[in-house]
Protein backbone atom coordinates (compact mmCIF):
# COMPACT_ATOMS: atom_id res chain seq x y z
CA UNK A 1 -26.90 13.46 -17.81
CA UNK A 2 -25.30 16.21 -20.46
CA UNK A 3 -22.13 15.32 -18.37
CA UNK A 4 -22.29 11.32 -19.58
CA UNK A 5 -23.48 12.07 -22.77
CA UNK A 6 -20.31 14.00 -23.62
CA UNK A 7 -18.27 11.58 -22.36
CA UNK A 8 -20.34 8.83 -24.39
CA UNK A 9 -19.34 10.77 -27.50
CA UNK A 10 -15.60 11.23 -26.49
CA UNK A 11 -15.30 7.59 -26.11
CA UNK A 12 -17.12 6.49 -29.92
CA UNK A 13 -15.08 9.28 -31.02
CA UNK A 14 -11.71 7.61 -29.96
CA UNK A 15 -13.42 4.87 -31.34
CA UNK A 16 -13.99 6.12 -35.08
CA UNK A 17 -10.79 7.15 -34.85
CA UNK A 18 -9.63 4.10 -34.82
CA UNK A 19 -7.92 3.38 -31.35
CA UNK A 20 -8.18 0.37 -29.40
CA UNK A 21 -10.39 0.75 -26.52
CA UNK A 22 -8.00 0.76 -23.33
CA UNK A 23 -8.92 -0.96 -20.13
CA UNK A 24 -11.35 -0.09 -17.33
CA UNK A 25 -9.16 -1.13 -14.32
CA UNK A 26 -10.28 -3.97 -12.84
CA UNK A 27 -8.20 -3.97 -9.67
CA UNK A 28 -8.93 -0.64 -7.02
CA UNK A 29 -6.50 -0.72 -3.94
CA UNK A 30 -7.52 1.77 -1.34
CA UNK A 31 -5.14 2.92 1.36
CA UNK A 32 -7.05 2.30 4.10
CA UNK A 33 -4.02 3.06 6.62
CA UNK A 34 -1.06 5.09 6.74
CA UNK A 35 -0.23 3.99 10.37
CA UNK A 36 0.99 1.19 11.84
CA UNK A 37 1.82 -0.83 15.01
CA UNK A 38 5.25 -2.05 13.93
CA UNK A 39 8.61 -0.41 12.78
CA UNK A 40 10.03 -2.64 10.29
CA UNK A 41 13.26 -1.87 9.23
CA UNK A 42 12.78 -2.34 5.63
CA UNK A 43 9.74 -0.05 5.67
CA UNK A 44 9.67 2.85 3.38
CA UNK A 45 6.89 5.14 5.54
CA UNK A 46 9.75 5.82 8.34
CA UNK A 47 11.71 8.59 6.30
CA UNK A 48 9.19 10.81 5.86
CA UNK A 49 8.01 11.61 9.84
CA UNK A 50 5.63 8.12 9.75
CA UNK A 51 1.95 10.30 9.56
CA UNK A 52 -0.66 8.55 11.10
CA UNK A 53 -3.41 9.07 8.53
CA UNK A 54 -6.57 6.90 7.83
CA UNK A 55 -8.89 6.44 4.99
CA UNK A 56 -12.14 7.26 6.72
CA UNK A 57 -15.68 6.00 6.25
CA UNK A 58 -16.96 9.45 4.92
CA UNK A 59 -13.74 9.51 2.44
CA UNK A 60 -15.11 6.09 1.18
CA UNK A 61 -18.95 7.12 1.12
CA UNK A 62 -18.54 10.65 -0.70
CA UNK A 63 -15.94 9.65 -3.52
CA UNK A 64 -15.35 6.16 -3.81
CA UNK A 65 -18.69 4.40 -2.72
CA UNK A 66 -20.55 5.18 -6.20
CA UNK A 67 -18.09 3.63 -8.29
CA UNK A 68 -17.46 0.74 -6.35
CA UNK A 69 -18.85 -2.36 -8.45
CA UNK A 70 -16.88 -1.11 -11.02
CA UNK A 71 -14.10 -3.03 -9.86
CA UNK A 72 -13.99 -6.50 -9.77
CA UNK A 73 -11.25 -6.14 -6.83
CA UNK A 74 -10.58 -4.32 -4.26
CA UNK A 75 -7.45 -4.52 -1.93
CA UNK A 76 -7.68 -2.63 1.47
CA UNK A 77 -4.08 -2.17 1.92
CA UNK A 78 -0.99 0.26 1.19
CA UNK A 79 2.03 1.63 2.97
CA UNK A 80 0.18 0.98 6.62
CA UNK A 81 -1.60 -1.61 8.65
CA UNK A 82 -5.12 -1.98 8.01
CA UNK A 83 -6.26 -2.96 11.10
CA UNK A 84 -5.59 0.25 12.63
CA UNK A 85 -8.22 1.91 10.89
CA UNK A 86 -11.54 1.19 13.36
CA UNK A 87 -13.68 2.12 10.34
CA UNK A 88 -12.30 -1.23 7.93
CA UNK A 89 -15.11 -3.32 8.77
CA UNK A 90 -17.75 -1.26 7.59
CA UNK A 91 -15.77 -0.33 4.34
CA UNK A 92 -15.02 -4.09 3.85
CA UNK A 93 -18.97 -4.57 4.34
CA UNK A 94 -19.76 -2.21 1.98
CA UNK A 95 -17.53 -3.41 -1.14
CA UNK A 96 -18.88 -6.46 -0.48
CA UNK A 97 -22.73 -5.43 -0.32
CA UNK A 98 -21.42 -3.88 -4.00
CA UNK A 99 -20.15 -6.65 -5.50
CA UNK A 100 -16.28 -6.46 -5.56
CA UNK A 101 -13.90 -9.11 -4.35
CA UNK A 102 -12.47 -7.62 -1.46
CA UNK A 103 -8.94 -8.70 0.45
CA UNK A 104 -6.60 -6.79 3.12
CA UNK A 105 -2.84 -7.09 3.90
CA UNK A 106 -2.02 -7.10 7.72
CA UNK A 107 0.96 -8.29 9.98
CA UNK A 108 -1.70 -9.95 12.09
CA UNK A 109 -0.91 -8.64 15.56
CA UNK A 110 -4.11 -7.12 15.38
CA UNK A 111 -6.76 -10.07 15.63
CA UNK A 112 -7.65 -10.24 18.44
CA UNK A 113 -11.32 -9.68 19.98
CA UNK A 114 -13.72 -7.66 19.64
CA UNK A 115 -12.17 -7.11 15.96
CA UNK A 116 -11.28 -10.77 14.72
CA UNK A 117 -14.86 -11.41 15.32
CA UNK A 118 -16.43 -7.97 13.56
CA UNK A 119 -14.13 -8.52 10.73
CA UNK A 120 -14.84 -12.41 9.67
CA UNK A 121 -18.36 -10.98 10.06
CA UNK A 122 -18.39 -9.23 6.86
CA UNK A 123 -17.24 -11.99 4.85
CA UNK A 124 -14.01 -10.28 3.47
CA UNK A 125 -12.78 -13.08 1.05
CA UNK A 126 -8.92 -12.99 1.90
CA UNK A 127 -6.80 -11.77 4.61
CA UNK A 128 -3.08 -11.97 3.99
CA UNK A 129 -0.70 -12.27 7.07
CA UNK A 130 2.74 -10.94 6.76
CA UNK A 131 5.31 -13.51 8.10
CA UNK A 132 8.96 -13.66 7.21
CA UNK A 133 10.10 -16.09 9.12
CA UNK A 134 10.01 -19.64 10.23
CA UNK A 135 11.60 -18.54 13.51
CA UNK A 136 11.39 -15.84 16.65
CA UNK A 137 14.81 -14.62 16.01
CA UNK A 138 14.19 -14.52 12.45
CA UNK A 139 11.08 -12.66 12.56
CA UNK A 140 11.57 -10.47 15.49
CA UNK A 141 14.72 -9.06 13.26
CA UNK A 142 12.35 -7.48 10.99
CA UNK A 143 9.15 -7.23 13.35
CA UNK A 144 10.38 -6.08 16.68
CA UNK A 145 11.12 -8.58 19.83
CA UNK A 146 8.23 -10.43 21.16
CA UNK A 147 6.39 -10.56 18.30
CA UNK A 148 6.83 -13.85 17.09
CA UNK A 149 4.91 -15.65 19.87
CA UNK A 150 2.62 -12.83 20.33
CA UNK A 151 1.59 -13.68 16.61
CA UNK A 152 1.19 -17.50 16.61
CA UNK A 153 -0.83 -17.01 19.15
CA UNK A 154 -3.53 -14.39 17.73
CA UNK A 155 -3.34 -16.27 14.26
CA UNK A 156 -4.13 -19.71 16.56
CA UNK A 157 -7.13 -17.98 18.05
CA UNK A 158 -8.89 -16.51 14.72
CA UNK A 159 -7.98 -19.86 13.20
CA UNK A 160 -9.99 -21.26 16.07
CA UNK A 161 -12.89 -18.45 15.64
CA UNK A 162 -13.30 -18.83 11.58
CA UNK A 163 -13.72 -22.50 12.27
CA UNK A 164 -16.50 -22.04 14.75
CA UNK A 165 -18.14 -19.32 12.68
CA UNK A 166 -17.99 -21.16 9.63
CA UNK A 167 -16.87 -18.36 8.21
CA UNK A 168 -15.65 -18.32 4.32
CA UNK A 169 -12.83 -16.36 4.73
CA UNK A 170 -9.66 -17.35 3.44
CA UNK A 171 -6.56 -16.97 4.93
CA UNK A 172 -2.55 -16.67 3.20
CA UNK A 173 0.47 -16.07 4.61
CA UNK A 174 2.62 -13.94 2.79
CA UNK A 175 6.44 -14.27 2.96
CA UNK A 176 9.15 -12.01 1.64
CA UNK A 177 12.27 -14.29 -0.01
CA UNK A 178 15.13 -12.61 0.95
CA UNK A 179 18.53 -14.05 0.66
CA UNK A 180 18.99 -14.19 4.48
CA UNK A 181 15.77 -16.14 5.04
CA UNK A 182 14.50 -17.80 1.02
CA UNK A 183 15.53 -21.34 3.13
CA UNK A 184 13.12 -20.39 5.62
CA UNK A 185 10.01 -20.96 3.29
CA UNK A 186 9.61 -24.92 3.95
CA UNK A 187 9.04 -24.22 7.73
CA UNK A 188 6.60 -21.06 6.81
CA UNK A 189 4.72 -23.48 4.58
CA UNK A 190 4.44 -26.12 7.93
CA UNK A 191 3.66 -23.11 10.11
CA UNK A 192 1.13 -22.04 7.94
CA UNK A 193 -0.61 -25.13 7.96
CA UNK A 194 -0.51 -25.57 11.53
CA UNK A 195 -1.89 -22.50 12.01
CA UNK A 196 -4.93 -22.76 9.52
CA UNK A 197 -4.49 -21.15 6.58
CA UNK A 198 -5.22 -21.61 3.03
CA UNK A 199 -2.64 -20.54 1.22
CA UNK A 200 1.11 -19.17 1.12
CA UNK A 201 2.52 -16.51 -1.48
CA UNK A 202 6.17 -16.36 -1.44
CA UNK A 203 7.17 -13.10 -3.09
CA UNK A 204 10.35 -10.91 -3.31
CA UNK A 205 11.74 -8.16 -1.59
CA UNK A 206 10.26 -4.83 -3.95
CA UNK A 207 11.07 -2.01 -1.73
CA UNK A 208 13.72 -0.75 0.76
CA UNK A 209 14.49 2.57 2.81
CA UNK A 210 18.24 2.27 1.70
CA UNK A 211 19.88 1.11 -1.38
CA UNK A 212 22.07 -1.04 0.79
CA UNK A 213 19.15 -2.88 2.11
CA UNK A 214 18.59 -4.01 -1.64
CA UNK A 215 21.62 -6.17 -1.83
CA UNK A 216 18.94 -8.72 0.21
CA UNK A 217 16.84 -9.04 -2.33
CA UNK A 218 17.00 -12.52 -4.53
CA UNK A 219 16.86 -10.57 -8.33
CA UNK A 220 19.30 -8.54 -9.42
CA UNK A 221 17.81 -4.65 -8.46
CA UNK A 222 21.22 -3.06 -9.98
CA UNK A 223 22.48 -2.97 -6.21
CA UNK A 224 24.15 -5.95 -7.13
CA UNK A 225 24.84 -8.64 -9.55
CA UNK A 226 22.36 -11.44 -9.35
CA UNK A 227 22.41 -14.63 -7.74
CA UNK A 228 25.74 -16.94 -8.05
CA UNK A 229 24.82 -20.51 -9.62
CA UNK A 230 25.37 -22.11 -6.26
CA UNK A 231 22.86 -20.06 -4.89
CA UNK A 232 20.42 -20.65 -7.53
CA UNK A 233 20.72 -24.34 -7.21
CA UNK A 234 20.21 -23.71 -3.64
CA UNK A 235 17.30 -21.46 -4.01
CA UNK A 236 15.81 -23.59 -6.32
CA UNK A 237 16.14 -27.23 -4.38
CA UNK A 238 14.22 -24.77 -1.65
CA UNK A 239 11.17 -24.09 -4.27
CA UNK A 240 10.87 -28.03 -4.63
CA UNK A 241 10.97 -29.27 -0.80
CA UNK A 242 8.32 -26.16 -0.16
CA UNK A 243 6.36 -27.61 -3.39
CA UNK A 244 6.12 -30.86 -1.79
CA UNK A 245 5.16 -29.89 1.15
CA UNK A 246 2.48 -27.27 0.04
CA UNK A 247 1.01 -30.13 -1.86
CA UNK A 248 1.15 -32.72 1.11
CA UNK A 249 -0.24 -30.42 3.48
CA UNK A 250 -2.89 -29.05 1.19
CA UNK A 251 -1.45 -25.72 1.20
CA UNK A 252 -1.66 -23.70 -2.15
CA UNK A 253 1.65 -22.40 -3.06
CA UNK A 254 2.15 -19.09 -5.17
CA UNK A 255 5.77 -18.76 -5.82
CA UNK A 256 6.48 -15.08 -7.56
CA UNK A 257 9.42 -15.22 -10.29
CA UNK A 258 12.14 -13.44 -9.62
CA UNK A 259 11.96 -12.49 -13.49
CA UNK A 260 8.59 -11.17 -13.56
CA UNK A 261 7.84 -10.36 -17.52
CA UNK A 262 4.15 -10.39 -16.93
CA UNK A 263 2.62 -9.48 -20.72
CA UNK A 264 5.48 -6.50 -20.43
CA UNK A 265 4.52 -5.32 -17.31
CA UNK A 266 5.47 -6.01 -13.69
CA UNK A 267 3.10 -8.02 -11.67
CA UNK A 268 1.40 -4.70 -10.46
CA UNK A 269 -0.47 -4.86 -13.53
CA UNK A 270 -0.83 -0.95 -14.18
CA UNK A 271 -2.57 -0.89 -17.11
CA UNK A 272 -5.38 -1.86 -14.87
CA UNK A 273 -4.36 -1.28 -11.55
CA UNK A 274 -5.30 1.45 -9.81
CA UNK A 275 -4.40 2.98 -5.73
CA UNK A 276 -5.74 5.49 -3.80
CA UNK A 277 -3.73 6.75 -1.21
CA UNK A 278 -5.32 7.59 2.54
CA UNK A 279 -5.40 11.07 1.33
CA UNK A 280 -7.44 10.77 -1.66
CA UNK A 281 -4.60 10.28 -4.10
CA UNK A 282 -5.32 8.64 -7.21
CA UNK A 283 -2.39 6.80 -8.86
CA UNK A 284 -1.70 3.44 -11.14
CA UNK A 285 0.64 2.12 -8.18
CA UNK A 286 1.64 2.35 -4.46
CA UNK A 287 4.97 3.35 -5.68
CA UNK A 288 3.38 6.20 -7.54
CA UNK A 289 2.38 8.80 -5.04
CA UNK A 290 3.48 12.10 -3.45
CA UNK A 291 4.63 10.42 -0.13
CA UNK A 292 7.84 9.77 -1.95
CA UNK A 293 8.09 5.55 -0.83
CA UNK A 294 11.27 5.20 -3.05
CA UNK A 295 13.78 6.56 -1.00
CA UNK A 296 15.98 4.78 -2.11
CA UNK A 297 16.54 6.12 -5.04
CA UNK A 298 19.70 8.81 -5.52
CA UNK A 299 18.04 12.34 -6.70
CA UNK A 300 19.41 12.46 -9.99
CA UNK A 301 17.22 9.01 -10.58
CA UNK A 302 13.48 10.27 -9.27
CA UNK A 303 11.00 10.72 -12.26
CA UNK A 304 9.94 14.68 -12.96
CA UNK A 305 6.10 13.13 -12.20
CA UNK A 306 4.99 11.42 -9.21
CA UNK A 307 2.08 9.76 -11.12
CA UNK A 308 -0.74 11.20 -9.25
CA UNK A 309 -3.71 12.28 -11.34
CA UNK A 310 -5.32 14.19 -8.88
CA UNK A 311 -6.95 14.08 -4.97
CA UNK A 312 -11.01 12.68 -5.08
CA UNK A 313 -11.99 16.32 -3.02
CA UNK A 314 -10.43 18.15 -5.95
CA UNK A 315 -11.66 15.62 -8.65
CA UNK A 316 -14.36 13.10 -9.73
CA UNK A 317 -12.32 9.84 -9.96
CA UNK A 318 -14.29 8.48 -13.62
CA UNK A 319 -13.11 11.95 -14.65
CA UNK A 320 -9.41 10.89 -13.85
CA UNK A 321 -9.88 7.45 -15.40
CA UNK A 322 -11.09 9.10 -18.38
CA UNK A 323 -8.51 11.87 -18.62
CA UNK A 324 -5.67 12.36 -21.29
CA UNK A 325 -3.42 11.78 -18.70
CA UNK A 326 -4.45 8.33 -17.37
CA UNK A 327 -5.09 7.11 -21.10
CA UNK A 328 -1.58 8.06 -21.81
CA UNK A 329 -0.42 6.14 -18.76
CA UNK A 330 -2.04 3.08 -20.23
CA UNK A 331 -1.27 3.34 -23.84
CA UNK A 332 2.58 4.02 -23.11
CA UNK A 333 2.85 0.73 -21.04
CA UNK A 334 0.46 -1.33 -23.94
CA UNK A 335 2.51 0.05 -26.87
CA UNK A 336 5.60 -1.47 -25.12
CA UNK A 337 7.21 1.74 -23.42
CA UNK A 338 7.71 2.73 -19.74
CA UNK A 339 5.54 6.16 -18.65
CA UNK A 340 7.78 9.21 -17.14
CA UNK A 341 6.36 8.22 -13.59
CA UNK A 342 7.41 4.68 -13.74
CA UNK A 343 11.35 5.46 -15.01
CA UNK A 344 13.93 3.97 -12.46
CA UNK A 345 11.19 2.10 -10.66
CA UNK A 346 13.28 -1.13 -9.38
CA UNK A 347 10.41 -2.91 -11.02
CA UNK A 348 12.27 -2.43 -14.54
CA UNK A 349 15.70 -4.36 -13.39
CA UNK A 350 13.08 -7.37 -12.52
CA UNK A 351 11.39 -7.08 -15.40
CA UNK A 352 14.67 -7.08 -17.69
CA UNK A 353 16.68 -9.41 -15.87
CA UNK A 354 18.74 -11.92 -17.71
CA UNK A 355 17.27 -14.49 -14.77
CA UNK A 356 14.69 -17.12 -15.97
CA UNK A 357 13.40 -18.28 -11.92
């Protein structure tokens, strides 16, 4: 009680003082895996030795599980596959039973019973699928052979099992525009829809194990310049066939700018944003954490701070949220500067591109 009291009086301090009140974080994402099934090539969690590492149940309970309804959303997903961790159902049951909005990102291969059925049974209110392709050859490129078909076929089957559960679930597919596959995105849309989902998010390449791997991506990340007109009219007569057929098939479409000034701030939204890595890391970002997932980067570019303010067994996380050090975090990005932890993020060549698509 003395504890909340103080911190009552820090906060009307502020206050009196006459600063702004910054945001609670709406958004929590929780790591809930740091292993995976698949090698894709573009994957930043290969450089370091790939851990195998899970958010647990008892990580969840003891540091997390009291402050859940605080957050309006919470996103199961990080650097690893979700699925892998036998304990998700119970922590998607659980931020539900609080309150919270809850989603996970997965590349699918992993539906298939007993799980498909335990996890539709807690009413998690999105899953997104990971699919790059409209293709096998395509896909399998990124995914590994004898994937492609292995997926249609699990995604066909849970389609088949929300239906006769009833279940609310929603499903998107989420596809990475690259400049190899952005023509793809039409065919995703009809694949999709064949295959019973919701939604589709096409989004852009953010991350890479090599800095030539970035010269795929479809805004300029520094690598190289960005797209030539043709391209753009290209990519652009793309967005309107996949518009049309979104809307025919009765798809929602999210297309993500490749300029993505979002009130000053990339679309991670860190001002109230906040990740937990499977260790107990507490950061603004996925990007920001000690597993360093910006290899790409040349040393003379990485940040002097990784971002983390502190590990939950170490440290309660409203004291983190409350700390000097996160309110800095947020005040640099509202007052229109970029923190120490953020510098040479790719984010910033996205955010300042001359592009307007």
């Amino acid at each position: 009680m003395t504890t909340l009291i103080n911190r009552l009086r820090a906060m009307k301090q502020r206050v009196f003082q006459g600063e702004a009140p910054l945001p609670f974080p709406d958004t929590l994402n929780i790591e809930s895996s740091y292993a995976c099934n698949l090698k894709c090539y573009m994957c930043p969690r290969h450089f370091d030795g790939v851990p195998q590492g899970m958010f647990t149940l008892d990580m969840f309970e003891k540091w997390v599980e009291p402050y859940i309804g605080k957050f309006k959303y919470v996103h199961l997903t990080g650097w690893g596959e979700p699925l892998m961790n036998k304990e998700l159902p119970e922590i998607i049951r659980r931020c539900k039973a609080a309150g919270s909005w809850t989603c996970f990102t997965s590349n699918g291969l992993l539906l298939r019973p007993p799980l498909d059925r335990k996890i539709l049974e807690t009413n998690v209110d999105v899953i997104a699928v990971s699919c790059d392709a409209d293709n096998a050859e395509s896909y399998e490129y990124v995914r590994g052979k004898g994937a492609f078909a292995m997926l249609k076929e699990r995604l066909a089957a849970f389609r088949d099992l929300r239906r006769e559960m009833n279940a609310p679930t929603k499903m998107q597919l989420t596809f990475i525009m690259l400049r190899h596959n952005y023509e793809q995105l039409p065919g995703v849309i009809k694949l999709a829809s064949e295959l019973g989902f919701d939604a589709v998010a096409a989004k852009h390449m953010e991350t890479a194990i090599h800095r030539d791997e970035l010269k795929d991506a479809m805004w300029n990340t520094g690598i190289l310049p960005d797209l030539p007109p043709d391209v753009v009219q290209r990519h652009d007569e793309v967005l309107e066939e996949a518009k049309a057929i979104a809307n025919e098939r009765g798809v929602f479409l999210t297309i993500h700018p490749r300029r993505m000034d979002h009130e000053g701030m990339c679309l991670v939204k860190p001002m109230t944003n906040l990740f937990i890595d499977y260790e107990g890391r507490v950061s603004s970002c996925c990007y920001l954490n000690a597993n360093d997932v910006r290899p790409y980067n040349l040393p003379e570019e990485k940040p002097s701070s990784d971002g983390v303010y502190g590990e939950l067994r170490l440290r309660d996380l409203m004291e983190m949220l409350e700390s000097e050090e996160y309110r800095d975090f947020q005040r640099t990005w509202r007052d229109g500067g970029v923190p120490e932890a953020c510098r040479n993020c790719l984010q910033l060549n996205r955010i300042h591109s001359t592009s307007t698509n």
